[in-house]
PDB file of N, CA and C in Angstrom:
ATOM      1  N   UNK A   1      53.953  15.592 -14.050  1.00  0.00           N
ATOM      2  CA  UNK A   1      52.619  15.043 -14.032  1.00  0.00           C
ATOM      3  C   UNK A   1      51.671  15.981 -13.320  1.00  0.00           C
ATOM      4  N   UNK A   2      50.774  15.908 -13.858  1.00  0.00           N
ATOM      5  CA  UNK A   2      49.604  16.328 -13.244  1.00  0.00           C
ATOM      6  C   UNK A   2      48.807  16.156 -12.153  1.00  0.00           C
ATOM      7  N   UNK A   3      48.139  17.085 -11.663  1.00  0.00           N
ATOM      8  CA  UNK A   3      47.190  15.277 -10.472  1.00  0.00           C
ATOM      9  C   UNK A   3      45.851  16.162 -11.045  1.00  0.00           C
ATOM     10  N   UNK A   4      45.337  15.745 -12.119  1.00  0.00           N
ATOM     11  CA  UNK A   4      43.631  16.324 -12.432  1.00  0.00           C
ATOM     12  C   UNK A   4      42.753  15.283 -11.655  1.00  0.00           C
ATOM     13  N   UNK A   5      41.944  16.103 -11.321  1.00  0.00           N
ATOM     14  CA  UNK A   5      40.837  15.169 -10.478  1.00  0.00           C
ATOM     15  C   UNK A   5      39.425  15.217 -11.398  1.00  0.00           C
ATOM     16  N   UNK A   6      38.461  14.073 -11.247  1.00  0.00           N
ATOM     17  CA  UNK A   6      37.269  14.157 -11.663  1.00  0.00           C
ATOM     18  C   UNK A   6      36.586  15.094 -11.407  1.00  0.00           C
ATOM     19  N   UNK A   7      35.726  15.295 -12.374  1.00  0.00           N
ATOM     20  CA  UNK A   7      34.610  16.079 -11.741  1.00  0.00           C
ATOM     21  C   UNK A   7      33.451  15.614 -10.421  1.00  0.00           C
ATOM     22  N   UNK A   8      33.340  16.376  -9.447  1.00  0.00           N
ATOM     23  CA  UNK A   8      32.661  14.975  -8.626  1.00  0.00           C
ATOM     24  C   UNK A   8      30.653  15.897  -8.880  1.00  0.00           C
ATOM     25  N   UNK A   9      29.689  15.135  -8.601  1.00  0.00           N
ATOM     26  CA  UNK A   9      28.639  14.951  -8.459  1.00  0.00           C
ATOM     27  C   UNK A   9      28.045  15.455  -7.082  1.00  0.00           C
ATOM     28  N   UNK A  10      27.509  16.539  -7.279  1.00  0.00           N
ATOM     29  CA  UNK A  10      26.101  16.787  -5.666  1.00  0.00           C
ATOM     30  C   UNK A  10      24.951  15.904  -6.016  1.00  0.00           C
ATOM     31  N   UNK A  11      24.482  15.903  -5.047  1.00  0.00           N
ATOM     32  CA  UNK A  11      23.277  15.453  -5.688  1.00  0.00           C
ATOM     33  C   UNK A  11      22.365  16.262  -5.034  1.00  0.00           C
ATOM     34  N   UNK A  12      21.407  16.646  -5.192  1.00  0.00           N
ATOM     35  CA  UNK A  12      20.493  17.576  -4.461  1.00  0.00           C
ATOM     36  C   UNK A  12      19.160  16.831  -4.249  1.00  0.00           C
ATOM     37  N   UNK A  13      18.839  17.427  -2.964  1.00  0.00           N
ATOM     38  CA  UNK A  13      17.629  17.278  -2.218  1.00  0.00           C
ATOM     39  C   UNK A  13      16.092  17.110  -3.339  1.00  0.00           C
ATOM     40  N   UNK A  14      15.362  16.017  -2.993  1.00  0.00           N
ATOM     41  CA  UNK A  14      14.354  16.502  -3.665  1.00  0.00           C
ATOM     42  C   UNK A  14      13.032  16.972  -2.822  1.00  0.00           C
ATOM     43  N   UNK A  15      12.809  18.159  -3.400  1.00  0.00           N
ATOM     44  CA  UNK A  15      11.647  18.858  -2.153  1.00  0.00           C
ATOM     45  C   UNK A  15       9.914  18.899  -2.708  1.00  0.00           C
ATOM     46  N   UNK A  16       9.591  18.406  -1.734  1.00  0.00           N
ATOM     47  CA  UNK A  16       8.285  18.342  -2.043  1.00  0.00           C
ATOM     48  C   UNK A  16       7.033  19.284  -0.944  1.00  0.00           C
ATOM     49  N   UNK A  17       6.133  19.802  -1.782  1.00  0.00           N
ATOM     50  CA  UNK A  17       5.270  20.625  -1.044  1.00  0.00           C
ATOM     51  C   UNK A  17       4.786  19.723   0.033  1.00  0.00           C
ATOM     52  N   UNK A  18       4.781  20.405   1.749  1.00  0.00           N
ATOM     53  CA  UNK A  18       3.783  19.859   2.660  1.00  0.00           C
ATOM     54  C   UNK A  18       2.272  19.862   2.115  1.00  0.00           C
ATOM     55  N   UNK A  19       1.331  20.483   1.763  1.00  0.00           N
ATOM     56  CA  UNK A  19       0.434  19.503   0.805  1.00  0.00           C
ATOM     57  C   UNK A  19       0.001  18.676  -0.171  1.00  0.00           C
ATOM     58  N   UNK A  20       1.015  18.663  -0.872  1.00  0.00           N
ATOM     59  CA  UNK A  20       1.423  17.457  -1.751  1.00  0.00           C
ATOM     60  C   UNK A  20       2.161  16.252  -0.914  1.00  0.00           C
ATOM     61  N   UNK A  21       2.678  16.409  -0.230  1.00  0.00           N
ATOM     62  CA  UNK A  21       2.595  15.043   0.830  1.00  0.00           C
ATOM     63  C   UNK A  21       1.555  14.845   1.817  1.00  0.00           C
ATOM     64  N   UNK A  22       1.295  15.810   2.116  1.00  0.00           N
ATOM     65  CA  UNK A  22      -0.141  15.203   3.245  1.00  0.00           C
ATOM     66  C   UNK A  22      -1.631  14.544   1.931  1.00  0.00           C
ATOM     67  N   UNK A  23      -1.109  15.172   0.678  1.00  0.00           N
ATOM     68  CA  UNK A  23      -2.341  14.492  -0.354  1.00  0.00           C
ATOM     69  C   UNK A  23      -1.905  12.815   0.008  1.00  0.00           C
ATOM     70  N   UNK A  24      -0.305  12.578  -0.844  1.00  0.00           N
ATOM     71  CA  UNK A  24       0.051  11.015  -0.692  1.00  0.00           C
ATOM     72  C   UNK A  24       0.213  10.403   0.342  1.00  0.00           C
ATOM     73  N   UNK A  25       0.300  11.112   1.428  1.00  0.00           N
ATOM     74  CA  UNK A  25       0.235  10.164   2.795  1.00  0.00           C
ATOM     75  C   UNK A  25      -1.080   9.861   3.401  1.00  0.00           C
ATOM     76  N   UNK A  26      -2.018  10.821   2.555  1.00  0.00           N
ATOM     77  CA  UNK A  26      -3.979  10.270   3.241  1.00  0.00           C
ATOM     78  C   UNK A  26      -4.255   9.083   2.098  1.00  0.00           C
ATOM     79  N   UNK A  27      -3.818   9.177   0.764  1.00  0.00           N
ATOM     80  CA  UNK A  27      -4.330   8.467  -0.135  1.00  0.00           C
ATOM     81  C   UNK A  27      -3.809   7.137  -0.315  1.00  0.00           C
ATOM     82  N   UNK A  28      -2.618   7.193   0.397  1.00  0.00           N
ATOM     83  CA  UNK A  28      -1.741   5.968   0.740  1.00  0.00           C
ATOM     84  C   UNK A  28      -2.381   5.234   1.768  1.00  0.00           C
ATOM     85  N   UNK A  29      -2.881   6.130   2.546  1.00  0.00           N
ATOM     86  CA  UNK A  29      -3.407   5.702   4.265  1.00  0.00           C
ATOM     87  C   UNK A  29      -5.356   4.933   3.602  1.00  0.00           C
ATOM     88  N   UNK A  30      -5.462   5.268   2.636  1.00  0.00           N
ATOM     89  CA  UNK A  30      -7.300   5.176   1.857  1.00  0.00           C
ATOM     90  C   UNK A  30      -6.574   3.870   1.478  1.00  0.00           C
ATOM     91  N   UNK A  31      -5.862   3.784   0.820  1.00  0.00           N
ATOM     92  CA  UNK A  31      -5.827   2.559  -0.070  1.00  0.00           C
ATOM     93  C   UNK A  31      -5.208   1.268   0.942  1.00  0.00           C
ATOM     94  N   UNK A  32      -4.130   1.500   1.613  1.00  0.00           N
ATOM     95  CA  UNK A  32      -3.772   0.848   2.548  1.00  0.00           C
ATOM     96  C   UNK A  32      -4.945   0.097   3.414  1.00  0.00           C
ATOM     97  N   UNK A  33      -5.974   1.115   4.478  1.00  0.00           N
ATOM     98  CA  UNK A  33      -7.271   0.462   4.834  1.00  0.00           C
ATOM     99  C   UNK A  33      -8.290  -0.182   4.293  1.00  0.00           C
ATOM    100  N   UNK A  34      -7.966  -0.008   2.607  1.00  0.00           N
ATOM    101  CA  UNK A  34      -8.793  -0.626   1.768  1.00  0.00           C
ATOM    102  C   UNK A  34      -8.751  -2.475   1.901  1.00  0.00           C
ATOM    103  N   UNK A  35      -7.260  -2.102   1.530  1.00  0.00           N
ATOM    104  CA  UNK A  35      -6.986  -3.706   1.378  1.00  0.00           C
ATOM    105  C   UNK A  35      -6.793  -4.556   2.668  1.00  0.00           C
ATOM    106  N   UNK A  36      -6.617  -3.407   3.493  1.00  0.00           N
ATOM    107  CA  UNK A  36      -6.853  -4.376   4.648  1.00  0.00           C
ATOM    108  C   UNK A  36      -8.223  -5.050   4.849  1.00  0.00           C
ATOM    109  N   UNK A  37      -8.981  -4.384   4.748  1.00  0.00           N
ATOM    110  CA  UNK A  37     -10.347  -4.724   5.129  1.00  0.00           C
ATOM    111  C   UNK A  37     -10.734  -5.625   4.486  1.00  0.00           C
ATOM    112  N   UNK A  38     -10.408  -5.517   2.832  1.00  0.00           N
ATOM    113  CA  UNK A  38     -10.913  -6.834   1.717  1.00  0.00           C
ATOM    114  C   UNK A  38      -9.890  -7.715   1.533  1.00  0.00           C
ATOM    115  N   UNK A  39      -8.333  -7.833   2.003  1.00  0.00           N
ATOM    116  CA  UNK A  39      -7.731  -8.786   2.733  1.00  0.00           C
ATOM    117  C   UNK A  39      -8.295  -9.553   3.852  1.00  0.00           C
ATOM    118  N   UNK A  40      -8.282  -8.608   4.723  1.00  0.00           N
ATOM    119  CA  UNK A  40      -8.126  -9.516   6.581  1.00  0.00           C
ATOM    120  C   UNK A  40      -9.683  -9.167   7.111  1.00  0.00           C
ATOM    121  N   UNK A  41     -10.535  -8.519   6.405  1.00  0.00           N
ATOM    122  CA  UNK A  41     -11.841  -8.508   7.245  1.00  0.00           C
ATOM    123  C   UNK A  41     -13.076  -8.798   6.781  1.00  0.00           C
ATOM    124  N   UNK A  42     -13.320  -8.838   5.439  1.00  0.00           N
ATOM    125  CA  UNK A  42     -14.111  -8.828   4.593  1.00  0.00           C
ATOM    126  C   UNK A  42     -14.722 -10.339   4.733  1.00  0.00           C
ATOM    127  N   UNK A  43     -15.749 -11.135   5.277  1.00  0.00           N
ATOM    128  CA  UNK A  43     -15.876 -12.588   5.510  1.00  0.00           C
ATOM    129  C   UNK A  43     -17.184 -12.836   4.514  1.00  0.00           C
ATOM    130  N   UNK A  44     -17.414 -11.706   3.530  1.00  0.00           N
ATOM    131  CA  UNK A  44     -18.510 -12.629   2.690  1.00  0.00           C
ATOM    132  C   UNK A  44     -19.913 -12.671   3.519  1.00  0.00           C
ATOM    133  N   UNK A  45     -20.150 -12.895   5.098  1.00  0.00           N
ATOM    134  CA  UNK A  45     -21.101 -12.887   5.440  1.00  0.00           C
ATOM    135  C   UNK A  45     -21.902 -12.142   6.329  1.00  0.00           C
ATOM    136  N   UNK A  46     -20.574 -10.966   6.581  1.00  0.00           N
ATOM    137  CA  UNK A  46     -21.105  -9.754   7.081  1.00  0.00           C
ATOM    138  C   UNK A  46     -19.960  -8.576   6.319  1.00  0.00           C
ATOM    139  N   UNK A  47     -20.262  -8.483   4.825  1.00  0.00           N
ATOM    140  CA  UNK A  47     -19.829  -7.795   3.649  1.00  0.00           C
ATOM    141  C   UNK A  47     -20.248  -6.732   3.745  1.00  0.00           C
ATOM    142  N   UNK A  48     -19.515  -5.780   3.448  1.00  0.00           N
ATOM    143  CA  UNK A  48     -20.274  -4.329   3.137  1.00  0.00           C
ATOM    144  C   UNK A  48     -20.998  -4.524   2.000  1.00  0.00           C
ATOM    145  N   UNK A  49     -20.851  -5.477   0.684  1.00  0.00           N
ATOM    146  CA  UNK A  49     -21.459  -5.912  -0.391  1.00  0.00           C
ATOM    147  C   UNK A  49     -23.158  -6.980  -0.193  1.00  0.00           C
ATOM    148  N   UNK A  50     -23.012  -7.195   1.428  1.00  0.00           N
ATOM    149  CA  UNK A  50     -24.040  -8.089   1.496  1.00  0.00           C
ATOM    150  C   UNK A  50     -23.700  -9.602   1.337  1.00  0.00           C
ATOM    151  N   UNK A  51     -24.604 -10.322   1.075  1.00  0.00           N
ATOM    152  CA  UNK A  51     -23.749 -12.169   0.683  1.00  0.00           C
ATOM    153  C   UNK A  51     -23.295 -12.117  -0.328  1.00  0.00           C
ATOM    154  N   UNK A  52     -22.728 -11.099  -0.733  1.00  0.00           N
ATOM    155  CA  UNK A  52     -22.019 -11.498  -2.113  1.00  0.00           C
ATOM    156  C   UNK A  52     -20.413 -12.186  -1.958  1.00  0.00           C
ATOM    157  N   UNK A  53     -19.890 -13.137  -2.218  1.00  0.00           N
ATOM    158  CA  UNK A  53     -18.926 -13.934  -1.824  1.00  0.00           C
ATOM    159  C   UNK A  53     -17.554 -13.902  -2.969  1.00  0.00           C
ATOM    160  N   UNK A  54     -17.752 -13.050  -3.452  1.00  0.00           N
ATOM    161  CA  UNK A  54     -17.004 -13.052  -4.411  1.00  0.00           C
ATOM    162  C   UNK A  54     -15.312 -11.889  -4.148  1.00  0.00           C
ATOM    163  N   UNK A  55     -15.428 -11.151  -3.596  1.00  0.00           N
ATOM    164  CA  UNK A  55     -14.400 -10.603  -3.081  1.00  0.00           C
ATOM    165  C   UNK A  55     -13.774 -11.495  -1.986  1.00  0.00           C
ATOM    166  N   UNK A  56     -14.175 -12.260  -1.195  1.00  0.00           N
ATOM    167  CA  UNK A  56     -13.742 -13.314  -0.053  1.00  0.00           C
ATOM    168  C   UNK A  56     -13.041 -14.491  -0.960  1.00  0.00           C
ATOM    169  N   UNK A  57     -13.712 -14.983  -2.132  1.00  0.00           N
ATOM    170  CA  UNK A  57     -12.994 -16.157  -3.028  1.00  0.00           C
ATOM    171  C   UNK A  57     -11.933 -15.286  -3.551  1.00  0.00           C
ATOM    172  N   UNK A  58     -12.047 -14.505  -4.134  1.00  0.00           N
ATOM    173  CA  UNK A  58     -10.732 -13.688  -4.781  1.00  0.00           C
ATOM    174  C   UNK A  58      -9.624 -13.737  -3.952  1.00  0.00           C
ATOM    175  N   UNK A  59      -9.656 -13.449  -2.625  1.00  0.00           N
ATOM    176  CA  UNK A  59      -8.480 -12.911  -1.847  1.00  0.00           C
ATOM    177  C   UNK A  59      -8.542 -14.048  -0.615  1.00  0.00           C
ATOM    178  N   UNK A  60      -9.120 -15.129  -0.724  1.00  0.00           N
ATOM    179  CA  UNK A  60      -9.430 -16.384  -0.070  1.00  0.00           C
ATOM    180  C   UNK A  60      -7.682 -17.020   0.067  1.00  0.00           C
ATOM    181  N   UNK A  61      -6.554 -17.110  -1.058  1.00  0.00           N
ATOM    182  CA  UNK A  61      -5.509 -17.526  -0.782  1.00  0.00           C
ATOM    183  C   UNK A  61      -4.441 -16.817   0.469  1.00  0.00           C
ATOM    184  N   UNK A  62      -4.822 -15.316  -0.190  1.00  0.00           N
ATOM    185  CA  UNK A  62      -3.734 -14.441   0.082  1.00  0.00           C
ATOM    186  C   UNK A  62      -4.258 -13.916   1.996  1.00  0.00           C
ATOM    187  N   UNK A  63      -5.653 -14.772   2.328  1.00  0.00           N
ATOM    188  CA  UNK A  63      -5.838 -14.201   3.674  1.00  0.00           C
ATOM    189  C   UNK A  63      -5.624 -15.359   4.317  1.00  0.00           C
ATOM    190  N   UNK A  64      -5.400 -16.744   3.995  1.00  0.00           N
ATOM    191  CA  UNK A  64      -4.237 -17.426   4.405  1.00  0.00           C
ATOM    192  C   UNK A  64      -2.975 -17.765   4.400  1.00  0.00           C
ATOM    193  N   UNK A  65      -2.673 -16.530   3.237  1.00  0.00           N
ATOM    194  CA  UNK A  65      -1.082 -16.675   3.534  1.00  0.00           C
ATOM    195  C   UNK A  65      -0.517 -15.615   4.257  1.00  0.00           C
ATOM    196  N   UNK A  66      -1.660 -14.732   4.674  1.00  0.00           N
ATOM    197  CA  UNK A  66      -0.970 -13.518   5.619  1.00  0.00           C
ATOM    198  C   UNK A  66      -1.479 -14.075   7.185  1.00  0.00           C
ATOM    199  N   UNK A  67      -2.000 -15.339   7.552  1.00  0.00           N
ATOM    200  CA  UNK A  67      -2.330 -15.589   8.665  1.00  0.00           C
ATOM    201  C   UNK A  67      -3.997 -15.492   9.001  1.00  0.00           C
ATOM    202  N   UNK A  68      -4.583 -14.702   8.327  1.00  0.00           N
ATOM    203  CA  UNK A  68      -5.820 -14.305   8.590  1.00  0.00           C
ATOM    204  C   UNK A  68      -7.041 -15.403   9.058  1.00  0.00           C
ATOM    205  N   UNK A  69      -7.934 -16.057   9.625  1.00  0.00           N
ATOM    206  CA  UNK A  69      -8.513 -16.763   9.766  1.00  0.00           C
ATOM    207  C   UNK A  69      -9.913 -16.641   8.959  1.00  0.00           C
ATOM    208  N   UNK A  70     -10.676 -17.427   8.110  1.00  0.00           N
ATOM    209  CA  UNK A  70     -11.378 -17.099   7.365  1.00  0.00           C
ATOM    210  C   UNK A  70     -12.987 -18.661   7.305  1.00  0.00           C
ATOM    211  N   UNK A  71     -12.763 -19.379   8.077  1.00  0.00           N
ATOM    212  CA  UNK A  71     -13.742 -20.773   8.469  1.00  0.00           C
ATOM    213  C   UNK A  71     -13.977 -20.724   9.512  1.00  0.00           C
TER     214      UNK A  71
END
């Protein structure tokens, strides 16, 4: 008998340029503060939009289900 063994598998590193990650880690960091703000800060009555109330009804569920206080 034999003893054949499988072939086994490397797997290799995947490398990415340091400015091609500092692009996705600022644009991650833009969008991230985005939604925070029109999540958890945005109150409709001191809007960067002005009284417009319509981004506050949109996300009106989801900033009481993350805790947020909004009355």
């Amino acid at each position: 008998m034999s003893n054949l063994s499988a072939p086994t598998s490397v797997s290799t590193p995947v490398v990415v340029p340091v400015s091609r990650a500092v692009l996705w880690l600022v644009g991650t960091a833009i969008v991230a503060f985005a939604l925070y703000y029109f999540i958890g800060v945005d109150q409709g009555a001191y809007s960067i939009f002005g009284k417009d109330m319509h981004i506050h009804e949109f996300v009106h569920d989801a900033r009481h289900f993350l805790g947020f206080p909004c009355h």
